[in-house]
C-alpha atoms as a PDB file:
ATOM      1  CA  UNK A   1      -5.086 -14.262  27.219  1.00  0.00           C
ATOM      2  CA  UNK A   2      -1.220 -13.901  26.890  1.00  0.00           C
ATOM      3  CA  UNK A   3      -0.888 -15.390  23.708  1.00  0.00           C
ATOM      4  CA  UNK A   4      -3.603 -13.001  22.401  1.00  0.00           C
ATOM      5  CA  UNK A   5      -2.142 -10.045  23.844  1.00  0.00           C
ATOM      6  CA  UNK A   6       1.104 -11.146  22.694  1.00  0.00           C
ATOM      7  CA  UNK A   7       0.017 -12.051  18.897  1.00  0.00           C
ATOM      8  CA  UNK A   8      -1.440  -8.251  18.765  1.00  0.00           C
ATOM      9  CA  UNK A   9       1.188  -6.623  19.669  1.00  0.00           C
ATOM     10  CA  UNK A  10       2.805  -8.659  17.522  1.00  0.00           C
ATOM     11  CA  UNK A  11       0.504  -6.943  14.787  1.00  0.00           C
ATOM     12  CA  UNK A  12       1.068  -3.757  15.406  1.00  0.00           C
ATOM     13  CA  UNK A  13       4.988  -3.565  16.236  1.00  0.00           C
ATOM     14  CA  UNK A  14       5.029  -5.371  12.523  1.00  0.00           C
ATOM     15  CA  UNK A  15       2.928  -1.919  11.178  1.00  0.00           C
ATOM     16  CA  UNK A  16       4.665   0.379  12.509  1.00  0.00           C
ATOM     17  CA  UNK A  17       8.210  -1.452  11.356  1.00  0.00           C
ATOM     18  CA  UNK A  18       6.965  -1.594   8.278  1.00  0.00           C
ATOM     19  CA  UNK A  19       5.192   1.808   8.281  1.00  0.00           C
ATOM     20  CA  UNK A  20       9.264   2.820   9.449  1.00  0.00           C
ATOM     21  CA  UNK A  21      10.525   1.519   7.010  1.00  0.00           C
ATOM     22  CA  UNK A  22       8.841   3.080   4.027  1.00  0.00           C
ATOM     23  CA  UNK A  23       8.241   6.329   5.151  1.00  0.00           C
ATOM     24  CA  UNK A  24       9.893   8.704   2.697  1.00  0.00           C
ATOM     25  CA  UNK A  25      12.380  11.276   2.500  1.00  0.00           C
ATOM     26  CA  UNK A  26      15.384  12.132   5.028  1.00  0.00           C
ATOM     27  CA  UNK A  27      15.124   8.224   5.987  1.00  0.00           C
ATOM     28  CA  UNK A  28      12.086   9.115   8.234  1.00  0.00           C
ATOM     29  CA  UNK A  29      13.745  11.804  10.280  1.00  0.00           C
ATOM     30  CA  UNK A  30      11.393  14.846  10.288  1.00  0.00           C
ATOM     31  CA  UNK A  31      13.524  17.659   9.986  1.00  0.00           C
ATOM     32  CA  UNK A  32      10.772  20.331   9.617  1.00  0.00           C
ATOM     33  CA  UNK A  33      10.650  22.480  12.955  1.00  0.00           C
ATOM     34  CA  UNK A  34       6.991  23.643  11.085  1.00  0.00           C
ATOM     35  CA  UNK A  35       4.811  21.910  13.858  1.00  0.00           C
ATOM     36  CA  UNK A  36       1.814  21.970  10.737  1.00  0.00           C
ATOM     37  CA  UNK A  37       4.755  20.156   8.286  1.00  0.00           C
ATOM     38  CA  UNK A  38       5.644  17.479  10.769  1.00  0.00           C
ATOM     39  CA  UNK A  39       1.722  16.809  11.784  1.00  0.00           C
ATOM     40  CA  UNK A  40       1.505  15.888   7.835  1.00  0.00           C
ATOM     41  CA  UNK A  41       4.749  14.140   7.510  1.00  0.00           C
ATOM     42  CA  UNK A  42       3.180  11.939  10.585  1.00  0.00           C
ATOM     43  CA  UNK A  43      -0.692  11.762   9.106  1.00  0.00           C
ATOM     44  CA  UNK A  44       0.546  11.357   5.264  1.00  0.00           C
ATOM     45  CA  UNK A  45       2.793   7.955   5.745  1.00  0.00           C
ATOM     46  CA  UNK A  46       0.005   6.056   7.262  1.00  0.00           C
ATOM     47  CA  UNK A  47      -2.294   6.167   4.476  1.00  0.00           C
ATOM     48  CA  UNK A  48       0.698   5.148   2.204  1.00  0.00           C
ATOM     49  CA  UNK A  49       1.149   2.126   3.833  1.00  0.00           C
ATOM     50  CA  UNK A  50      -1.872   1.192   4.250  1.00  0.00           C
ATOM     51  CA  UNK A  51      -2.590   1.710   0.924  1.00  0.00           C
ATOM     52  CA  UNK A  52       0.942  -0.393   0.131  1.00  0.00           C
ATOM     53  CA  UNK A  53      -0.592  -3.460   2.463  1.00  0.00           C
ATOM     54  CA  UNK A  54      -3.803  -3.340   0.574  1.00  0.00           C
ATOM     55  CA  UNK A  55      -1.964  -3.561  -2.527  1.00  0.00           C
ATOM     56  CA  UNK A  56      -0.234  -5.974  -2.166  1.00  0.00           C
ATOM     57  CA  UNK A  57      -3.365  -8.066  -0.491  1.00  0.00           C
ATOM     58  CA  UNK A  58      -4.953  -7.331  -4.109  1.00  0.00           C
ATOM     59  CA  UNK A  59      -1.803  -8.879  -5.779  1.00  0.00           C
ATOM     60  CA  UNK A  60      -1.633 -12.331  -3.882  1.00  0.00           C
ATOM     61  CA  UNK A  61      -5.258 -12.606  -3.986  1.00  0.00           C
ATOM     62  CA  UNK A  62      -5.213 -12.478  -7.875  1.00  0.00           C
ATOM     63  CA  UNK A  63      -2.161 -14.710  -8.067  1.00  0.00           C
ATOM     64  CA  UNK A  64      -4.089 -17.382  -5.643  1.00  0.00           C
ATOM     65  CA  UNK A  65      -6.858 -17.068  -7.895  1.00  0.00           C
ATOM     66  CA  UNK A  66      -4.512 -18.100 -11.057  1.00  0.00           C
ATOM     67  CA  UNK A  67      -3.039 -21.191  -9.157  1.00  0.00           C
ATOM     68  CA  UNK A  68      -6.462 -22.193  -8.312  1.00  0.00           C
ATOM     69  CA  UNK A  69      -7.120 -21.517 -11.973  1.00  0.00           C
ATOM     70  CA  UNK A  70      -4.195 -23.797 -12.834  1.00  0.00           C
ATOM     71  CA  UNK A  71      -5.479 -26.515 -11.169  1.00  0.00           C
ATOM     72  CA  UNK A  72      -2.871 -26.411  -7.781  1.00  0.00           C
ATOM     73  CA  UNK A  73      -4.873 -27.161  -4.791  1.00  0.00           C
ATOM     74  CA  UNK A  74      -4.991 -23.727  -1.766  1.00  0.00           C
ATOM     75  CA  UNK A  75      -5.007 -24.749   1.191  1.00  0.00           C
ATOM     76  CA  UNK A  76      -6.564 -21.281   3.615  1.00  0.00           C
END
């Protein structure tokens, strides 16, 4: 049960460092004291990295494909 509990957190303290870390503008601080500016600031970054994560999902998948293509053995 640790180990499980562990791994997800895991998961998620990897999202959000990498949600961190490409959230735009002003290095992530939100400056905005608009309480409707900040809200989108917060809501607006997630779909951008998920949207980054799916991405780049897309991109290895095709390059796996081409290796596989190539004749190179994948191993899941």
């Amino acid at each position: 049960m640790r180990r499980r509990v562990t791994a997800a957190t895991n998961k998620v303290e990897a999202y959000n460092g990498f949600s961190e870390w490409l959230h735009f503008g002003n290095r992530g601080v939100i400056a905005d004291k608009d309480p409707i500016e900040r809200e989108k600031a917060m809501k607006f970054n997630s779909p951008l990295t998920n949207t980054v994560i799916f991405h780049n999902t897309l991109e290895l998948a095709d390059i796996v494909r081409e290796l596989q293509a190539q004749g190179f053995g994948v191993v899941a």
